[in-house]
Structure formats: structure tokens, C-alpha cells
N, C-alpha and C. Protein backbone atom coordinates (compact mmCIF):
# COMPACT_ATOMS: atom_id res chain seq x y z
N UNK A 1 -37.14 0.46 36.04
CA UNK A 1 -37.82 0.60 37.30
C UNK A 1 -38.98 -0.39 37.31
N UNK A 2 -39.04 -0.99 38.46
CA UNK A 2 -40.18 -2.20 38.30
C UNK A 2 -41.33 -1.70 39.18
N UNK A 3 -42.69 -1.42 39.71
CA UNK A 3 -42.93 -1.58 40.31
C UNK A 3 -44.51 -2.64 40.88
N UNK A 4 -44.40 -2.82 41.55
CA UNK A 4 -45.44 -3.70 41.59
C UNK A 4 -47.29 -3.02 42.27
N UNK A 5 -48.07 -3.37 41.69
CA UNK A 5 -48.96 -2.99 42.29
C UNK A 5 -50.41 -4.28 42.74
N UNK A 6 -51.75 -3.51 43.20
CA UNK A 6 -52.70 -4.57 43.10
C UNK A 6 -54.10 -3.59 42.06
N UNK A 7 -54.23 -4.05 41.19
CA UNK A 7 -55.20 -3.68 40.51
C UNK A 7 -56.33 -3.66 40.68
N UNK A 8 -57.53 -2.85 41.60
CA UNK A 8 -58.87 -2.80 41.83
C UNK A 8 -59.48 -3.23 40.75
N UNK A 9 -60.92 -3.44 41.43
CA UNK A 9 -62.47 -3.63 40.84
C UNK A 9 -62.40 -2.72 39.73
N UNK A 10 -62.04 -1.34 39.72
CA UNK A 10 -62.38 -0.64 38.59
C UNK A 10 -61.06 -0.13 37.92
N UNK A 11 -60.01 -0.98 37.85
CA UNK A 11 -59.31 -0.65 37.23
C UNK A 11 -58.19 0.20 37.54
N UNK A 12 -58.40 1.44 38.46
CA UNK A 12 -57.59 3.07 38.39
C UNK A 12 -56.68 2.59 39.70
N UNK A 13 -55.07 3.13 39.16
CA UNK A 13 -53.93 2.97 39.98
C UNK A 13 -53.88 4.24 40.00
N UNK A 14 -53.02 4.89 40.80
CA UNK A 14 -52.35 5.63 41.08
C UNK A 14 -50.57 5.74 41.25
N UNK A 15 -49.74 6.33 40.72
CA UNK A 15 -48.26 6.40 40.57
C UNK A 15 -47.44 6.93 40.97
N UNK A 16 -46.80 6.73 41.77
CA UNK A 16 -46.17 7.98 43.08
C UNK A 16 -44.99 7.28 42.02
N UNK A 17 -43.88 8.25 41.55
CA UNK A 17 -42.79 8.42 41.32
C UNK A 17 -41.59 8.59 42.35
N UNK A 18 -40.13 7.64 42.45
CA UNK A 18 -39.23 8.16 43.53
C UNK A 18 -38.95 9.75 43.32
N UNK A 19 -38.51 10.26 44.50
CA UNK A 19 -37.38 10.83 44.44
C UNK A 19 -37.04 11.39 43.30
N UNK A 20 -35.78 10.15 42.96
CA UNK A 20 -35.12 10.62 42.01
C UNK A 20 -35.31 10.61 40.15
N UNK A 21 -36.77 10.73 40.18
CA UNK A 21 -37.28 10.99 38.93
C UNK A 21 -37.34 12.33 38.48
N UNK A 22 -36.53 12.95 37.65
CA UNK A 22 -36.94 14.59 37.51
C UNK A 22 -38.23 14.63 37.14
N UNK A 23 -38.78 16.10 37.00
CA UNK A 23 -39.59 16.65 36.57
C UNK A 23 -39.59 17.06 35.39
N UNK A 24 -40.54 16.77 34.51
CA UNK A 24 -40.38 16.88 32.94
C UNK A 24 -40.83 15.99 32.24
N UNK A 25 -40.45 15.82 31.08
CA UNK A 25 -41.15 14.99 30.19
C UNK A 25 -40.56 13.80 29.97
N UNK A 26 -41.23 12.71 30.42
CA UNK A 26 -40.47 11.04 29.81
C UNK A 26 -41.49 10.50 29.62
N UNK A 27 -40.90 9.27 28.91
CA UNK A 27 -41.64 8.10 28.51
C UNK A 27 -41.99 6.99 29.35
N UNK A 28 -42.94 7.08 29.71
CA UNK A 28 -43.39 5.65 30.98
C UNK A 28 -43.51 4.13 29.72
N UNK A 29 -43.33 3.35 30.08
CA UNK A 29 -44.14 2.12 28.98
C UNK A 29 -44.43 1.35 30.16
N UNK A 30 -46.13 0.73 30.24
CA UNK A 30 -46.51 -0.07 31.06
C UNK A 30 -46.95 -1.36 30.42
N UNK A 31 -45.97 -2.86 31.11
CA UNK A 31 -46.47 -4.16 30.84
C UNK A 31 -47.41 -4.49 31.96
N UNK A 32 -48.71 -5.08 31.00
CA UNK A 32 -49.71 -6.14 32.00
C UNK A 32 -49.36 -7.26 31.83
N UNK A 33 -49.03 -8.13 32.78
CA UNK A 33 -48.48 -9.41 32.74
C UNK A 33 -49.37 -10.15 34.05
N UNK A 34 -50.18 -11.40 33.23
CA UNK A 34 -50.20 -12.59 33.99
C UNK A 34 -49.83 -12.72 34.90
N UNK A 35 -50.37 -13.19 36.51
CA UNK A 35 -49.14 -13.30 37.39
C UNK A 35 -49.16 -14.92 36.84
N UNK A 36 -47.53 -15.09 37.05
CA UNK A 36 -47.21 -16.67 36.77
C UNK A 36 -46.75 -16.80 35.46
N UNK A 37 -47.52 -15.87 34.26
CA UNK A 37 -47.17 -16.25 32.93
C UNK A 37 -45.36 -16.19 32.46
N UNK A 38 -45.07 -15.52 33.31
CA UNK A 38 -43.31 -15.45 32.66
C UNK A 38 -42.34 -16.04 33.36
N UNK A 39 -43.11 -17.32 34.25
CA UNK A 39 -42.37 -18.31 34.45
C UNK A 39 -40.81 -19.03 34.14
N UNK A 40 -40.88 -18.64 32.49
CA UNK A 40 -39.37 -18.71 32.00
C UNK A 40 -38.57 -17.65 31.82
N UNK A 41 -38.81 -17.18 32.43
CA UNK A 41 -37.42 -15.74 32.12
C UNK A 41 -36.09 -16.08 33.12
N UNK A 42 -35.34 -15.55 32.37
CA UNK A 42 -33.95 -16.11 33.27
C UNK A 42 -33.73 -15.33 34.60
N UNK A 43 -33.44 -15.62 35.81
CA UNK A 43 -33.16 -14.61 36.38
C UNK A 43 -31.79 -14.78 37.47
N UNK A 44 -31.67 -16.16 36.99
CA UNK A 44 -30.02 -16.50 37.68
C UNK A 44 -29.10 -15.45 36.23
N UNK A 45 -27.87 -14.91 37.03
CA UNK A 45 -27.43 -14.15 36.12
C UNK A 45 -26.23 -15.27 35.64
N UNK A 46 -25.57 -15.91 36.08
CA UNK A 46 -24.62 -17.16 35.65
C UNK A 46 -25.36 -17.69 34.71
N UNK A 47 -26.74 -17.83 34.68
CA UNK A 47 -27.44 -19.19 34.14
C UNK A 47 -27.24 -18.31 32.56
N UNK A 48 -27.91 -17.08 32.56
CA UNK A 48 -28.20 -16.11 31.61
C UNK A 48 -26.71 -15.97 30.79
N UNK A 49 -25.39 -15.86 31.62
CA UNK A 49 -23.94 -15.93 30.75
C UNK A 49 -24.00 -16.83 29.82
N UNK A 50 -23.97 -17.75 29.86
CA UNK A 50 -23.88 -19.08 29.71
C UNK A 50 -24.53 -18.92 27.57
N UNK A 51 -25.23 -17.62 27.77
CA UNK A 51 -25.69 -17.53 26.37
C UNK A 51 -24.61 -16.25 25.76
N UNK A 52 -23.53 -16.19 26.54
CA UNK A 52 -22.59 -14.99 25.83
C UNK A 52 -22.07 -15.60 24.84
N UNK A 53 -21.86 -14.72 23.82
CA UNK A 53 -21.08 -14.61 22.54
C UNK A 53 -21.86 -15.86 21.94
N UNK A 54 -23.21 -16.66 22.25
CA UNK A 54 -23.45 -17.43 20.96
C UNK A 54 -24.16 -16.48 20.30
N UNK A 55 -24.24 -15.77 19.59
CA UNK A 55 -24.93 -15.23 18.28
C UNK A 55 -23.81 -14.33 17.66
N UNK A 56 -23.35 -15.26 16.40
CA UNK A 56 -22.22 -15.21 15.74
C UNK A 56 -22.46 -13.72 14.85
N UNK A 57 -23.50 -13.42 14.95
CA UNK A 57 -22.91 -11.63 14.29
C UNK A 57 -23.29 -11.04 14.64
N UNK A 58 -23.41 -11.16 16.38
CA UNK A 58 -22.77 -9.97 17.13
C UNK A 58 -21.11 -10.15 17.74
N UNK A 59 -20.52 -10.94 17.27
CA UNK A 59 -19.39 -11.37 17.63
C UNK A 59 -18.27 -10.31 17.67
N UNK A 60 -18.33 -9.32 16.70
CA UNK A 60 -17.84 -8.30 16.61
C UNK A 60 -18.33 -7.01 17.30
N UNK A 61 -19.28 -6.89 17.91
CA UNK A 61 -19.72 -6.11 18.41
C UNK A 61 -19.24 -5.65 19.73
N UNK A 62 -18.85 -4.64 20.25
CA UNK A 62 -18.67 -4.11 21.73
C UNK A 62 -19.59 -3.60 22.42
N UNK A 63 -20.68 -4.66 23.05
CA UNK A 63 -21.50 -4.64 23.72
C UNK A 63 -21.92 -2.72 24.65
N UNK A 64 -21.16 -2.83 25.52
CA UNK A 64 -21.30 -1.64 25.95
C UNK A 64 -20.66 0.06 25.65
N UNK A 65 -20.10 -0.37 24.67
CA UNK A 65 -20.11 0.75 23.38
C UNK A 65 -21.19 0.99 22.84
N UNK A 66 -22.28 -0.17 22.13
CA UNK A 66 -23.09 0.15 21.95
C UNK A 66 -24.28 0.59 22.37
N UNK A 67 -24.44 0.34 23.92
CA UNK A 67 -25.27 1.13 24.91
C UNK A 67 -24.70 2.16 25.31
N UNK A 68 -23.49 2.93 24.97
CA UNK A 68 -23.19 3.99 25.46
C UNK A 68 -23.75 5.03 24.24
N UNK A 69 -23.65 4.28 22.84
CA UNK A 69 -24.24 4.96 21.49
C UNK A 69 -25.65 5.31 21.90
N UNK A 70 -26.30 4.53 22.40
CA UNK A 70 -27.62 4.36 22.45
C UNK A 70 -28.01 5.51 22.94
N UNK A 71 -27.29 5.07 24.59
CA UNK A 71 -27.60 6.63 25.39
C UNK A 71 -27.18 7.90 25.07
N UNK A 72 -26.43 7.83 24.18
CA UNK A 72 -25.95 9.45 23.40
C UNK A 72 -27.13 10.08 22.38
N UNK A 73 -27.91 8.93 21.70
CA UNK A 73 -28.64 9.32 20.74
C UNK A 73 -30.20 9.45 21.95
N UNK A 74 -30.07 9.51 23.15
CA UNK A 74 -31.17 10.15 24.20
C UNK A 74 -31.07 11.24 24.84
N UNK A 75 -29.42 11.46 24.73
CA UNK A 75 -29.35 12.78 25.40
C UNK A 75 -29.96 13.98 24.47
């Protein structure tokens, strides 16, 4: 979830959650980022393919098997 805000004089945001966020306990993690500083991040998704399968030992790996592991060890 991305959201964007503008950061006052003194600092204090406020966080309205959608909808569809339950109620309960999660983990928020918040990045402060530079505006401008991440200039290089990929965000054409063709451009971003273009790096599939070079890293030779994950070659064996089944990508979304292993995010399905992932999300099992969250439930």
C-alpha cells in the first residue's frame, strides 16, 4: 500500500486506513524518502523482465511457490 502524504512544520501525520484493512494487529513499516532521490527504480515492467532468470541460483527456483511458502508461514 503506498500512500502519499505532505509533512508539516511539526512533523505529526495522521493515517486514515482503507476500508479494507481489518481490525487488529499488523505491521505498518514506514519509508522516508527524498522526493527525487529514487530516481532509478524501475518502473516500466518490460524494462524490469528483461532481468528474469539472470541470477543463476535462483534458476531452480519456482518463483511463486515460493511466495505462496512465504504467505503460509504468515498465516
Amino acid at each position: 500500500m503506498r500512500i502519499r502524504c505532505n509533512v508539516p512544520p511539526d512533523r505529526t501525520i495522521t493515517l486514515k486506513l482503507p476500508d479494507q484493512v481489518e481490525a487488529g494487529p499488523h505491521e505498518l513499516v514506514l519509508v522516508v524518502d527524498k522526493v527525487g532521490y529514487r530516481k532509478d527504480i524501475v518502473t516500466d515492467a518490460e524494462t524490469l523482465m528483461t532481468f528474469s532468470g539472470a541470477v543463476p541460483s535462483f534458476s531452480g527456483v519456482d518463483g511463486v511457490q515460493y511466495q505462496r511458502s512465504l504467505r503460509d508461514e504468515w498465516a
